[in-house]
C-alpha atoms as a PDB file:
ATOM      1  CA  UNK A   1      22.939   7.572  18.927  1.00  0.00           C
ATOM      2  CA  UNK A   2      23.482   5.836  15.583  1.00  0.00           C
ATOM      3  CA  UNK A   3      26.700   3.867  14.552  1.00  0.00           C
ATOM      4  CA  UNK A   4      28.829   6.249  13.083  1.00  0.00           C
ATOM      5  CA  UNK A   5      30.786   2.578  12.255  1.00  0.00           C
ATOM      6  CA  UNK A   6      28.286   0.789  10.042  1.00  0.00           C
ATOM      7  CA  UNK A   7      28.465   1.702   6.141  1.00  0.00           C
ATOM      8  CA  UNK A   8      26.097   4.584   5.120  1.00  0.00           C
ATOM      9  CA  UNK A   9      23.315   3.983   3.401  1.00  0.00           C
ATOM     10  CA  UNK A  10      21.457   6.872   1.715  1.00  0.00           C
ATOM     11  CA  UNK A  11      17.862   7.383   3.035  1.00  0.00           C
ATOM     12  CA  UNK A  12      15.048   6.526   1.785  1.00  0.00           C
ATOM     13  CA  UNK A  13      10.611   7.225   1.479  1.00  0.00           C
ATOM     14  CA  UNK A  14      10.428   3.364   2.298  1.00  0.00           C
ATOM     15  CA  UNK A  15      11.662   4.202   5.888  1.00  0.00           C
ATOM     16  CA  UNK A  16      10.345   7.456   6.738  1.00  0.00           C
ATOM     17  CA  UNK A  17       8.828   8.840   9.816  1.00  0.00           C
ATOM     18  CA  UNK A  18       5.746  11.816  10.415  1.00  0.00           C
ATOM     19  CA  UNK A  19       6.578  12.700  13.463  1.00  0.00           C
ATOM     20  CA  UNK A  20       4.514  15.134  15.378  1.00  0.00           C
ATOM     21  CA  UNK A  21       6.446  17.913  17.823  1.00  0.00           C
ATOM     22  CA  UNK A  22       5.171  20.350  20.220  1.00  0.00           C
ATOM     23  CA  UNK A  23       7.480  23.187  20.933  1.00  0.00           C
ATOM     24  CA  UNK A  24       7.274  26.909  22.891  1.00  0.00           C
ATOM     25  CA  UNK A  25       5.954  29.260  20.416  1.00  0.00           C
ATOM     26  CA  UNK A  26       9.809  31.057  20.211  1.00  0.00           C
ATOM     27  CA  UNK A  27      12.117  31.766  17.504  1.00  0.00           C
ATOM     28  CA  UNK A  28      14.598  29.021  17.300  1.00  0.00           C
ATOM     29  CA  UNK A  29      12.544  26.279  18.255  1.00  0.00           C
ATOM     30  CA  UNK A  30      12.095  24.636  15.131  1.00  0.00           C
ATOM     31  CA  UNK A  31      15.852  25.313  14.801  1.00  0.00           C
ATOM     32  CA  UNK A  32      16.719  23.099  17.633  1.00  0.00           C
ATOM     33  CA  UNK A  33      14.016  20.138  15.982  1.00  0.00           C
ATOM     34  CA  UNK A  34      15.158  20.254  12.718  1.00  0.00           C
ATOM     35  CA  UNK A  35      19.320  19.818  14.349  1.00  0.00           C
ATOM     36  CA  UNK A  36      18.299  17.015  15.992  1.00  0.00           C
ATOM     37  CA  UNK A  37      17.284  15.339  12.855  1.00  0.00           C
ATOM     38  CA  UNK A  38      20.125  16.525  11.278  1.00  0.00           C
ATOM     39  CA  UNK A  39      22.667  15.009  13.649  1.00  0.00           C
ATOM     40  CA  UNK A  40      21.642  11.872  13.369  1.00  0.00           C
ATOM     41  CA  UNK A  41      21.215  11.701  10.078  1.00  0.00           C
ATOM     42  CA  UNK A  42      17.346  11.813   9.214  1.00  0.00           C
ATOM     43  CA  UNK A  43      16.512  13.606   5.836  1.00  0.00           C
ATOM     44  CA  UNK A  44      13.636  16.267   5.866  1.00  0.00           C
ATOM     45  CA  UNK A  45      10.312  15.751   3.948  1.00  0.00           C
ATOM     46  CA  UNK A  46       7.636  17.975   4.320  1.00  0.00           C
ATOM     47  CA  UNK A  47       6.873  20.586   7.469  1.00  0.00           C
ATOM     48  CA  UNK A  48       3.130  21.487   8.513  1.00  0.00           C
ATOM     49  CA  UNK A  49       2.217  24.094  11.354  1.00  0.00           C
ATOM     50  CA  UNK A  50      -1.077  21.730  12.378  1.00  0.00           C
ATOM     51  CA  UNK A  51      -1.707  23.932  15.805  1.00  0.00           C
ATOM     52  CA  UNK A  52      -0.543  27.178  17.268  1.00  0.00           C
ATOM     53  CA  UNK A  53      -1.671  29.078  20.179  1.00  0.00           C
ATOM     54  CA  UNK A  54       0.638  32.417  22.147  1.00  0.00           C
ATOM     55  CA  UNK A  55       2.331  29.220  24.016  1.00  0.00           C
ATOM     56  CA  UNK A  56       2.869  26.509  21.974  1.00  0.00           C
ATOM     57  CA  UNK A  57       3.446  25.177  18.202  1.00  0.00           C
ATOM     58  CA  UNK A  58       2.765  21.904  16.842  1.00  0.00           C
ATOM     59  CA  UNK A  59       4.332  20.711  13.757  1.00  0.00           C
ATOM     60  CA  UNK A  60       4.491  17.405  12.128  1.00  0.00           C
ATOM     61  CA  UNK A  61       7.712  16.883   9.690  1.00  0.00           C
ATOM     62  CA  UNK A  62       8.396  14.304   7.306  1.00  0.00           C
ATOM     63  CA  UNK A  63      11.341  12.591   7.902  1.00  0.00           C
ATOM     64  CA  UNK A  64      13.594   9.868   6.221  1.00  0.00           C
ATOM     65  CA  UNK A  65      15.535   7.287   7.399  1.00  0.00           C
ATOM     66  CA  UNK A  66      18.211   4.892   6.403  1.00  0.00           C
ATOM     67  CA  UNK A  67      16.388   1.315   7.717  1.00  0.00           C
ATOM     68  CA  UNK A  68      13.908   0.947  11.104  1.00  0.00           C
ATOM     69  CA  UNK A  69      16.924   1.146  13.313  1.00  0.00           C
ATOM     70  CA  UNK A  70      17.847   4.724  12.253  1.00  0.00           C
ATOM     71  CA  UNK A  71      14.651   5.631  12.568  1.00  0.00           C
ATOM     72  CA  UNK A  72      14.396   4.890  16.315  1.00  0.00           C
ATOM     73  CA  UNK A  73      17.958   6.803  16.253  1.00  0.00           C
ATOM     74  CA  UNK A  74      16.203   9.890  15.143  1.00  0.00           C
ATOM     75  CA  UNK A  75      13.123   9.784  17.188  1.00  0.00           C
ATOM     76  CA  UNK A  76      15.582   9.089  20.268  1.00  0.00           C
ATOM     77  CA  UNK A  77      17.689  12.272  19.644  1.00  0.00           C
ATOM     78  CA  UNK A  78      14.431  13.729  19.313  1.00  0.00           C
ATOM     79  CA  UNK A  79      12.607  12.319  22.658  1.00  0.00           C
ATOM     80  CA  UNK A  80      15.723  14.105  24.633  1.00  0.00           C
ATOM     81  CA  UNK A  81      16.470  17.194  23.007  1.00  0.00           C
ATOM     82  CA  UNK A  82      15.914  20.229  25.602  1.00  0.00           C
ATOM     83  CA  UNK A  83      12.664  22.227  24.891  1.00  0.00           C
ATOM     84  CA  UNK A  84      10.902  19.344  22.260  1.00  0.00           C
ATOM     85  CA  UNK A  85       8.092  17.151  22.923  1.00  0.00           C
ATOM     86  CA  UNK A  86       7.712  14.259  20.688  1.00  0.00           C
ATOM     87  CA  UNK A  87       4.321  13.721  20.525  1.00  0.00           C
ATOM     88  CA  UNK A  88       4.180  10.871  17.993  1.00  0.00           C
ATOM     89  CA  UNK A  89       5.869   9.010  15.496  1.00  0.00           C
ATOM     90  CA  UNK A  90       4.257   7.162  12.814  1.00  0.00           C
ATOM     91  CA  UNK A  91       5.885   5.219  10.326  1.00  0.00           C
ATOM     92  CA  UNK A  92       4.598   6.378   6.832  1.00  0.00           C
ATOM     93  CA  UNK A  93       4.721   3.033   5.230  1.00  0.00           C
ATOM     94  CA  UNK A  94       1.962   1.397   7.434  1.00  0.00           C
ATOM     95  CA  UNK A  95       0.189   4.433   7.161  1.00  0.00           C
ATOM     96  CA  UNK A  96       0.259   4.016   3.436  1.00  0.00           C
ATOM     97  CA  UNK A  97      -0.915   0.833   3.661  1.00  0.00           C
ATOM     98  CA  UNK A  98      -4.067   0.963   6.008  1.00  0.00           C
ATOM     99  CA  UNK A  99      -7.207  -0.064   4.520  1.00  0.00           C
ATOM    100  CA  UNK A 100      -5.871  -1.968   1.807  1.00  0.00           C
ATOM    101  CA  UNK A 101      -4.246  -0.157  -1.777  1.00  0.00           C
ATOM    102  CA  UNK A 102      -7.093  -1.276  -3.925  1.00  0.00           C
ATOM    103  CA  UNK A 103     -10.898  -1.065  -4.418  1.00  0.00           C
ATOM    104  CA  UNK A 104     -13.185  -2.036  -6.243  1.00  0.00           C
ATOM    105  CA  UNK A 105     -16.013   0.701  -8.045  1.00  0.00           C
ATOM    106  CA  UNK A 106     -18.994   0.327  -9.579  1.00  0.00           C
ATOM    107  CA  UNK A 107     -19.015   1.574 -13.329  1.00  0.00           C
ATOM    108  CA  UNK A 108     -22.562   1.331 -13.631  1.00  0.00           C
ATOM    109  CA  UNK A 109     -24.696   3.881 -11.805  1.00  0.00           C
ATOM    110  CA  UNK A 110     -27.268   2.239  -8.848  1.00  0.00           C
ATOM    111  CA  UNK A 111     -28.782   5.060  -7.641  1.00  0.00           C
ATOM    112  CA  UNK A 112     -32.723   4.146  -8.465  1.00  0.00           C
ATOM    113  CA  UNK A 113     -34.802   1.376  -8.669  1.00  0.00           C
ATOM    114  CA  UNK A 114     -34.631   1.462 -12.449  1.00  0.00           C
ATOM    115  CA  UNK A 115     -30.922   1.340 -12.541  1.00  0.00           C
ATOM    116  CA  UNK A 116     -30.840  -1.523  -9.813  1.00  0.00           C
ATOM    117  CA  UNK A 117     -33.148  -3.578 -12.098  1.00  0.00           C
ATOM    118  CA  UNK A 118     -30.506  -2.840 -14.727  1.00  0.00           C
ATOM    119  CA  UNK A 119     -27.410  -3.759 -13.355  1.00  0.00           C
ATOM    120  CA  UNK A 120     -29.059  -6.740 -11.286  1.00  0.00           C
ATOM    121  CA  UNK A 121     -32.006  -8.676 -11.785  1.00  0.00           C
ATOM    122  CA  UNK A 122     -34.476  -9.065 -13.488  1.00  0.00           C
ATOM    123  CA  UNK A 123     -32.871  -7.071 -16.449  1.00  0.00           C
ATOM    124  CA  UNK A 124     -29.094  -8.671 -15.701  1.00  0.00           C
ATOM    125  CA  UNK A 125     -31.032 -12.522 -16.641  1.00  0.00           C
ATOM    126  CA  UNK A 126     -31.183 -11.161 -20.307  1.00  0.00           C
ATOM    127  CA  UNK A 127     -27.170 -10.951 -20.633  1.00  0.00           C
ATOM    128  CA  UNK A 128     -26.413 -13.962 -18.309  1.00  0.00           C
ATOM    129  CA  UNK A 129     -28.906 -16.164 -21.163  1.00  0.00           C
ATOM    130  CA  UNK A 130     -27.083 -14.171 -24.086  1.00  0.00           C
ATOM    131  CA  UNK A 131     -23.495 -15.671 -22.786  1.00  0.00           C
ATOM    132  CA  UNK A 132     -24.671 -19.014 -21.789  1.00  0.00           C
ATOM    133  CA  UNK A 133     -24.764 -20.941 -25.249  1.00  0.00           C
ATOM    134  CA  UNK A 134     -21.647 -18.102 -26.902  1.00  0.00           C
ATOM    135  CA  UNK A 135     -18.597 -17.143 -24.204  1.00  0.00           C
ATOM    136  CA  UNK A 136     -17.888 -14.490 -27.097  1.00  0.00           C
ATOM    137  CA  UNK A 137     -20.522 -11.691 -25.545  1.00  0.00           C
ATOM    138  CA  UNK A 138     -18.617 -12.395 -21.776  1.00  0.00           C
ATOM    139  CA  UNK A 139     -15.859 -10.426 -23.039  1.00  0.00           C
ATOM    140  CA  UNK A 140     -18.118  -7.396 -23.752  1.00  0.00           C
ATOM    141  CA  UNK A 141     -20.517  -6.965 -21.576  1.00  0.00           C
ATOM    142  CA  UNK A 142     -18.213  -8.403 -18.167  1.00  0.00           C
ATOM    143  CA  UNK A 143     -15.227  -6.580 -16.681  1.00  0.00           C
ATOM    144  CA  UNK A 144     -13.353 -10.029 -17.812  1.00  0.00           C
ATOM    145  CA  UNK A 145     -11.760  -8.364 -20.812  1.00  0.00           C
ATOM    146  CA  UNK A 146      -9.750  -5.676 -18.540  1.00  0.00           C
ATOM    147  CA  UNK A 147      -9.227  -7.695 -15.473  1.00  0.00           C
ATOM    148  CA  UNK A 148      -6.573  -9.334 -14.608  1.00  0.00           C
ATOM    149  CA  UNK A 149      -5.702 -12.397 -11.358  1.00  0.00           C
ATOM    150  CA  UNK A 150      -2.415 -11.221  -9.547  1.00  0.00           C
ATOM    151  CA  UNK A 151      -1.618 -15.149  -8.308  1.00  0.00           C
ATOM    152  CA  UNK A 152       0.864 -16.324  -5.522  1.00  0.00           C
ATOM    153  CA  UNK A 153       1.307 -18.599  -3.124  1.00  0.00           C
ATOM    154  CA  UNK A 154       3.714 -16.390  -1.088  1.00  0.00           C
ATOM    155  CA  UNK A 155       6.517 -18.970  -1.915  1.00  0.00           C
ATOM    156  CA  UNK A 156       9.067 -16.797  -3.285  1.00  0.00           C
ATOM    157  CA  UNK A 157       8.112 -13.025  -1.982  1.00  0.00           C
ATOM    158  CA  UNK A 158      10.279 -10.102  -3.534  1.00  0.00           C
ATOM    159  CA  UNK A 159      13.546 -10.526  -1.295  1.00  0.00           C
ATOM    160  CA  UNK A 160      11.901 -11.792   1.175  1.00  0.00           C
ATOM    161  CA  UNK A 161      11.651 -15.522   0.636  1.00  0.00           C
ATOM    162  CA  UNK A 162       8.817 -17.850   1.476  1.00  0.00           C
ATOM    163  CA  UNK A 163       6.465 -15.618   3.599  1.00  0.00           C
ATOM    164  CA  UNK A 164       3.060 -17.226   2.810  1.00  0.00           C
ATOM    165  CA  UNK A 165      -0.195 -16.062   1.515  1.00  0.00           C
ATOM    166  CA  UNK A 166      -1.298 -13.456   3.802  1.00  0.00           C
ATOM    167  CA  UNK A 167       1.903 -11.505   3.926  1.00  0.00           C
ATOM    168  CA  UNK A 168       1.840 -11.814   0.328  1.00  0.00           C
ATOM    169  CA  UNK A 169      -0.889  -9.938   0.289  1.00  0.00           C
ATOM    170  CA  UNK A 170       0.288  -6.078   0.372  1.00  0.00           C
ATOM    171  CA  UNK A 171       3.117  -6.966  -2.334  1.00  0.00           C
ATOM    172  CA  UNK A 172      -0.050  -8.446  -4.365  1.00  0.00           C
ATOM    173  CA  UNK A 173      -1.906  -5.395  -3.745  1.00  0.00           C
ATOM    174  CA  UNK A 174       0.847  -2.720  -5.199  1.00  0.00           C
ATOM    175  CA  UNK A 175       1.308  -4.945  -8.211  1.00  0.00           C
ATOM    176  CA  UNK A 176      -2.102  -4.287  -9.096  1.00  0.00           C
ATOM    177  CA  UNK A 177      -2.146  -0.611  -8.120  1.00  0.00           C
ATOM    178  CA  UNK A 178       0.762  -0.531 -11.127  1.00  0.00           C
ATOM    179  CA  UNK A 179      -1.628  -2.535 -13.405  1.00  0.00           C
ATOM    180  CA  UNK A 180      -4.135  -0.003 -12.565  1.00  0.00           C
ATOM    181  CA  UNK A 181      -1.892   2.844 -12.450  1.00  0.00           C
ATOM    182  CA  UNK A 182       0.430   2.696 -15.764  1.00  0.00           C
ATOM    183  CA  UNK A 183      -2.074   0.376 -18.010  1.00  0.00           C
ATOM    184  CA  UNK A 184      -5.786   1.173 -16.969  1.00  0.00           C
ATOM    185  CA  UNK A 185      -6.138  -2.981 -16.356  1.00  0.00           C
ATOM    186  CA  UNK A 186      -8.044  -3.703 -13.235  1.00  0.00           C
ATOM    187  CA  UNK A 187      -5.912  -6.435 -11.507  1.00  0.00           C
ATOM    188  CA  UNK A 188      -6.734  -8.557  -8.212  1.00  0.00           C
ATOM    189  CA  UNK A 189      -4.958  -9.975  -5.811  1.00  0.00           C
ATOM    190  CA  UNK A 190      -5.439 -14.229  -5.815  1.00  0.00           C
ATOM    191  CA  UNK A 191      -3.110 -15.467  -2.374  1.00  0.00           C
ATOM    192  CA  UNK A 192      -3.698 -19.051  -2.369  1.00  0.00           C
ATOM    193  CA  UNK A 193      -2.880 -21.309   0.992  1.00  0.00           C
ATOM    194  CA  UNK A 194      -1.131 -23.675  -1.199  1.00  0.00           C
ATOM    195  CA  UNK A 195       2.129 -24.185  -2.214  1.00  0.00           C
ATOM    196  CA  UNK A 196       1.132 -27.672  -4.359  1.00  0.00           C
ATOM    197  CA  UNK A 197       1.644 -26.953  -7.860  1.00  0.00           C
ATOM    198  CA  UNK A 198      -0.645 -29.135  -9.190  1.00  0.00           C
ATOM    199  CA  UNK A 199      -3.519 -27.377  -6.585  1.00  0.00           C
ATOM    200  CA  UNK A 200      -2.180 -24.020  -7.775  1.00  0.00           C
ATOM    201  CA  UNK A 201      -2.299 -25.108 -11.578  1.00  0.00           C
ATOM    202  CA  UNK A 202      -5.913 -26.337 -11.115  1.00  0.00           C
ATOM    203  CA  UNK A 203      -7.103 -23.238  -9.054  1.00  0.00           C
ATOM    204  CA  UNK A 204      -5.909 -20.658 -12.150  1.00  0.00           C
ATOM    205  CA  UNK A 205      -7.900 -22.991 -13.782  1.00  0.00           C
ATOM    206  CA  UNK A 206     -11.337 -23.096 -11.921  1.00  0.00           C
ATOM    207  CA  UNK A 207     -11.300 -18.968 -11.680  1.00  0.00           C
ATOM    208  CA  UNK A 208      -9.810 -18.188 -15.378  1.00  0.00           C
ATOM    209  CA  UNK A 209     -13.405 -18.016 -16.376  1.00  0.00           C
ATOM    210  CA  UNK A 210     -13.493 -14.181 -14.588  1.00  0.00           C
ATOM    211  CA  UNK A 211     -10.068 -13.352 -15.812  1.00  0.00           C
ATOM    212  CA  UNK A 212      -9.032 -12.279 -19.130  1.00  0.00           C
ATOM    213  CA  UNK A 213      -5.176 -13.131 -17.464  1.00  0.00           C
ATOM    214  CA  UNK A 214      -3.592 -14.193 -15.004  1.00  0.00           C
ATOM    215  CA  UNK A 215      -0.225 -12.968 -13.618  1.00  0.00           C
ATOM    216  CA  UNK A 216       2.460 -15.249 -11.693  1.00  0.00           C
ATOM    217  CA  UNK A 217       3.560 -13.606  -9.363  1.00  0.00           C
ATOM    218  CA  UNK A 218       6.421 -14.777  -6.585  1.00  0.00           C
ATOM    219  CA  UNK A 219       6.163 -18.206  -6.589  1.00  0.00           C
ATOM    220  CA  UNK A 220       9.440 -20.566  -6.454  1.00  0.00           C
ATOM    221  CA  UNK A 221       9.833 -22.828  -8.607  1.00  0.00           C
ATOM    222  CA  UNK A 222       8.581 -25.224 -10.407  1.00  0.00           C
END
């Protein structure tokens, strides 16, 4: 049962739920799911009929929640409501998540020999030679010119504080999806295991060569 005490919060996509139910295939069943949800609180997303024989009916509803804690709530009133079977509950956000939120594609075609000795050697020597003497033909014939470093030392993490590199990471990768997204810049994530300035400072310096920027991103002062 949830707190009807603490102060409501409105609920949100960052805390909601697929969960999957299995039911008797009679009216009113989905009825007596979507109640439960409803009683404690949950808002409804989407509802798919995945499986259905004479007997049963499996559906899997999107549901949000306030924080983690109400979404236990919900899957609780769920687990012991008369005539439901909660198969599973998975929490959209990791879902989301899995794999990564960035990738990186080839623009250039490999799909013979011919294009292989294109993109690659021996026909690649021919621009590396043009760009060695002039850094002028780097920025149009590399991805530098449209590519951006997303740089952090996880020091100072959205309102999360000091969380470190790694779990920088998926914070690193969604700034880049918005590079990506709403400006067509390609954008990856750089989480160094440093908090040194002077290390951090001299690392944006030994990579700005592939860059054509580089964004700060969540790291505490100086």
């Amino acid at each position: 049962m949830s707190d009807q005490t603490s102060p409501r919060r409105h609920t949100s996509a960052s805390y909601s739920l697929i969960v999957r139910t299995e039911t008797a295939n009679q009216p009113g069943m989905l009825a007596r799911v979507l109640t439960a949800i409803g009683e404690e609180g949950g808002n409804l997303g989407e509802i798919d009929l995945v499986a259905e024989s004479e007997e049963r009916r499996v559906r899997e509803i999107v549901v949000l929640a306030r924080d983690e804690a109400h979404g236990h709530a919900i899957a609780e009133r769920l687990t012991h409501r008369d005539g439901v079977h909660l198969a599973s509950i998975v929490d959209r956000i990791f879902r989301a998540h899995e794999g990564g939120k960035i990738d990186v594609v080839s623009r250039a075609p490999v799909a013979t020999r011919a294009d292989l000795s294109m993109v690659y050697t021996p026909g690649v020597g021919r621009v590396c030679m043009a760009t060695r003497d002039d850094p002028v033909p780097q920025w149009r014939y590399t991805s530098r010119a449209n590519t951006v470093a997303v740089v952090t030392d996880g020091s100072a993490v959205l309102g999360l504080g000091n969380i470190g590199p790694a779990a920088a990471q998926p914070v690193m990768e969604g700034k880049c999806a918005i590079f990506k997204t709403f400006a067509g810049v390609n954008a990856f994530p750089i989480c160094l295991a440093t908090q040194d300035p002077d290390q951090i400072v001299a690392t944006v310096e030994r990579i700005a060569p592939v860059f054509g920027g580089t964004n700060i991103e969540d790291i505490a002062a100086p």
